[in-house]
N, C-alpha and C. Protein backbone atom coordinates (compact mmCIF):
# COMPACT_ATOMS: atom_id res chain seq x y z
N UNK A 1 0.84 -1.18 0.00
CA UNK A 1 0.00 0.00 0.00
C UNK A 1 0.89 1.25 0.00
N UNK A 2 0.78 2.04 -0.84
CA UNK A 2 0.99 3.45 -0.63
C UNK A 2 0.74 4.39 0.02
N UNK A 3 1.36 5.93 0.21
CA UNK A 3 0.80 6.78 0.94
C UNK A 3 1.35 8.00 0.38
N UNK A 4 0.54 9.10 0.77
CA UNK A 4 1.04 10.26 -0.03
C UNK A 4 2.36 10.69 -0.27
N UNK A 5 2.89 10.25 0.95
CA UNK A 5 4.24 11.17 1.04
C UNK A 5 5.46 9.86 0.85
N UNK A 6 4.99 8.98 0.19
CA UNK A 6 6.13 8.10 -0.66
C UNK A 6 6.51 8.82 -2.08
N UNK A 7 7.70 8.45 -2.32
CA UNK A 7 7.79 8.90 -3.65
C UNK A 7 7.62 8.17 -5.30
N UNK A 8 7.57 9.24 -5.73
CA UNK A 8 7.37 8.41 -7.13
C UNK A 8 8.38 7.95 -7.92
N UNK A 9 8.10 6.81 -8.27
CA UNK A 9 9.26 6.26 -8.84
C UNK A 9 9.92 6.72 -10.31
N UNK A 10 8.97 7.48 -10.64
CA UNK A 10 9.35 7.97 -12.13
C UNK A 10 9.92 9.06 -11.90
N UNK A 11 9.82 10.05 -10.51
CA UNK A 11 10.76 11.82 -10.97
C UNK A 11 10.97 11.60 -8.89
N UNK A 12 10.71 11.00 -8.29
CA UNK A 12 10.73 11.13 -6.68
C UNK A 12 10.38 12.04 -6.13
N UNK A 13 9.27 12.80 -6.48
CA UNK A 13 8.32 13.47 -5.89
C UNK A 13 7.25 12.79 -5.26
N UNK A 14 6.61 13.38 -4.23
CA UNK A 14 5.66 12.59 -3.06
C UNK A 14 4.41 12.01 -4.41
N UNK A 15 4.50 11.53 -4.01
CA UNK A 15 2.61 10.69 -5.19
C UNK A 15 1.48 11.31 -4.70
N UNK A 16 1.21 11.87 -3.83
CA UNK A 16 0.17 12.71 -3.35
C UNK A 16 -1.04 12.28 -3.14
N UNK A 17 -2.61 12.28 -2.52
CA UNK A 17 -3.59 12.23 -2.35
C UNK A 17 -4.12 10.80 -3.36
N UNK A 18 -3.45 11.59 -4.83
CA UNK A 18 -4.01 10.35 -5.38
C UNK A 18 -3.51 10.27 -6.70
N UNK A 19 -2.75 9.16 -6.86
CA UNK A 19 -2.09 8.66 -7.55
C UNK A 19 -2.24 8.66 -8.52
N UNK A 20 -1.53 8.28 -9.41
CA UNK A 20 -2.05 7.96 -11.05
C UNK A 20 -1.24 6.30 -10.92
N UNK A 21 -1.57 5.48 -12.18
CA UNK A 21 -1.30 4.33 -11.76
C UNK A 21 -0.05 4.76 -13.49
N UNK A 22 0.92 4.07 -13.43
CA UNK A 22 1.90 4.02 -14.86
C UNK A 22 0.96 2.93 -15.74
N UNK A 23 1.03 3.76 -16.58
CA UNK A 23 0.78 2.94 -18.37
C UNK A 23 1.67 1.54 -18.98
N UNK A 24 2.66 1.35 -17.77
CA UNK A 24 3.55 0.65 -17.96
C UNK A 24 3.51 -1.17 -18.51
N UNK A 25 2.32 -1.51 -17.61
CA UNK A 25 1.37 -3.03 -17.21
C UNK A 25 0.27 -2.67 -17.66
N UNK A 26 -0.21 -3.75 -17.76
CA UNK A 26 -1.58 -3.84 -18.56
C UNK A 26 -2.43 -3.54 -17.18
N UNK A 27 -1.47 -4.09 -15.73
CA UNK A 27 -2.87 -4.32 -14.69
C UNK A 27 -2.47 -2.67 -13.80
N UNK A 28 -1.13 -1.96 -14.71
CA UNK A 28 -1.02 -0.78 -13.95
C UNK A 28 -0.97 -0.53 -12.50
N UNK A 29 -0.49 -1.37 -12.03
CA UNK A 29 0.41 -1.70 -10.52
C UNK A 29 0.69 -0.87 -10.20
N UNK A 30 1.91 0.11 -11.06
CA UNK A 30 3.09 0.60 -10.21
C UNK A 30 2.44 2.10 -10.17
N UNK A 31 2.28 2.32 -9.16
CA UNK A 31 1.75 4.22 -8.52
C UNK A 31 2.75 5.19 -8.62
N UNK A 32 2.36 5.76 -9.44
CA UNK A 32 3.33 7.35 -10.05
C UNK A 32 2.68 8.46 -9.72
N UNK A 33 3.16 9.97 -8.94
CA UNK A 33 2.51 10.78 -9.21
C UNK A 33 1.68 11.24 -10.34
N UNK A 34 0.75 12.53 -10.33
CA UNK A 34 -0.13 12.77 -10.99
C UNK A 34 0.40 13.35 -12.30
N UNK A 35 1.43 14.50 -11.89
CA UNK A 35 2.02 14.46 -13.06
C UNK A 35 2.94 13.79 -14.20
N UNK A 36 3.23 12.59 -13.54
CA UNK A 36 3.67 11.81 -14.25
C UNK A 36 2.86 11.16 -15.17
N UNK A 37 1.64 10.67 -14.34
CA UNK A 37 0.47 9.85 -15.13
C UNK A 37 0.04 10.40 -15.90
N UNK A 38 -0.02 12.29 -15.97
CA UNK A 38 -0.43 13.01 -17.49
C UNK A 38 0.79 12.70 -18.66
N UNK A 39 2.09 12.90 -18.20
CA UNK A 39 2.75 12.62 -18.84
C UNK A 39 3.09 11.42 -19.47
N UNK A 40 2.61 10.02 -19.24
CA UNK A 40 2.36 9.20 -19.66
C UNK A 40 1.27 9.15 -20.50
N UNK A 41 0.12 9.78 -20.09
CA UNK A 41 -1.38 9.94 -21.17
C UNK A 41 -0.86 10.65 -22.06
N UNK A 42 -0.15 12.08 -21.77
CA UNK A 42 -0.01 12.69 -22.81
C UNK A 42 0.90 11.78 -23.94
N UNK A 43 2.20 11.27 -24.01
CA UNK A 43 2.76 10.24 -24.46
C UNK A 43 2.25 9.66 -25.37
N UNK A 44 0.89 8.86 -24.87
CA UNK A 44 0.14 7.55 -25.31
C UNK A 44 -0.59 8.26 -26.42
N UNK A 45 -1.49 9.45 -26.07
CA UNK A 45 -2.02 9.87 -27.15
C UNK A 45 -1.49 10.60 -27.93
N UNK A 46 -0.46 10.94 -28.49
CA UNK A 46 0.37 11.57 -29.48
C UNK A 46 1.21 10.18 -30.01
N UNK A 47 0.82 9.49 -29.28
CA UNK A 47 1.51 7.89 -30.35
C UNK A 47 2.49 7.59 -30.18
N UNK A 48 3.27 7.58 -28.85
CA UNK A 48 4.58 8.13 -28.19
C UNK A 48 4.55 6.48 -27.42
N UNK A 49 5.75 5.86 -27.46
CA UNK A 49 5.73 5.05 -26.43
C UNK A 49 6.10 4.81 -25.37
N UNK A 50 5.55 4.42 -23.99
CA UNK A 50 5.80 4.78 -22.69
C UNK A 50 7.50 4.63 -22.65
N UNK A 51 7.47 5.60 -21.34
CA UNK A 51 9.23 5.45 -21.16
C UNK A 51 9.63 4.33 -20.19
N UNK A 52 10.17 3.45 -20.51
CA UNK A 52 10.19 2.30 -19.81
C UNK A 52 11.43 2.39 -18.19
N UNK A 53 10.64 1.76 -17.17
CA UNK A 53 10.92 1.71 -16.12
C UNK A 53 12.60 2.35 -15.53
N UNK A 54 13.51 1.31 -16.10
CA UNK A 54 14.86 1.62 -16.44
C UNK A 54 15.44 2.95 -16.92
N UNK A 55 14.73 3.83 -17.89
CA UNK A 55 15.23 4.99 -18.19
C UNK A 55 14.15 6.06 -17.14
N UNK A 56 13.34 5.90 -16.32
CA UNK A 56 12.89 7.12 -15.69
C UNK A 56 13.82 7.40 -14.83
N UNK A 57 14.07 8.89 -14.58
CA UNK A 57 15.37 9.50 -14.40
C UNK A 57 15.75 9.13 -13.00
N UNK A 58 14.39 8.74 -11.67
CA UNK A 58 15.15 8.25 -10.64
C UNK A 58 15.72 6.94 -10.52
N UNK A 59 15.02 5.78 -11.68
CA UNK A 59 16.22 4.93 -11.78
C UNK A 59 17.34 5.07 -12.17
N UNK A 60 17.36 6.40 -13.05
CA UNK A 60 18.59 6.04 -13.79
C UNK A 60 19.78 6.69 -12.49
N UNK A 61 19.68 7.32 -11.73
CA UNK A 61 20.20 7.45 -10.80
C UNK A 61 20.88 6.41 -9.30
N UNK A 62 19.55 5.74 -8.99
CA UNK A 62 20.48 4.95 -8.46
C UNK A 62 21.45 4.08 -9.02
């Protein structure tokens, strides 16, 4: 379970109140902040394909 003030795994900002789920899985598991989850919609509908797990910038960090 999540909570607001975990971070997101795509930029590590808190996920907030309420989540967006990643475009990533079909069953959309993994909880990303909100602006991420536009940025994934936005993505999807311009025909863009999601940015996969490995290149979002707080993985690419650790």
């Amino acid at each position: 379970m999540t909570t607001p003030t975990d971070p997101c795994p795509r930029c590590g900002h808190p996920l907030g109140d309420h989540p967006a789920r990643s475009r990533m899985t079909r069953a959309r598991t993994v909880a990303i902040c909100t602006p991420c989850g536009q940025h994934e919609a936005d993505r999807q509908a311009r025909g863009l394909a999601p940015i996969p797990p490995g290149e979002w910038p707080l993985r690419r960090a650790a």
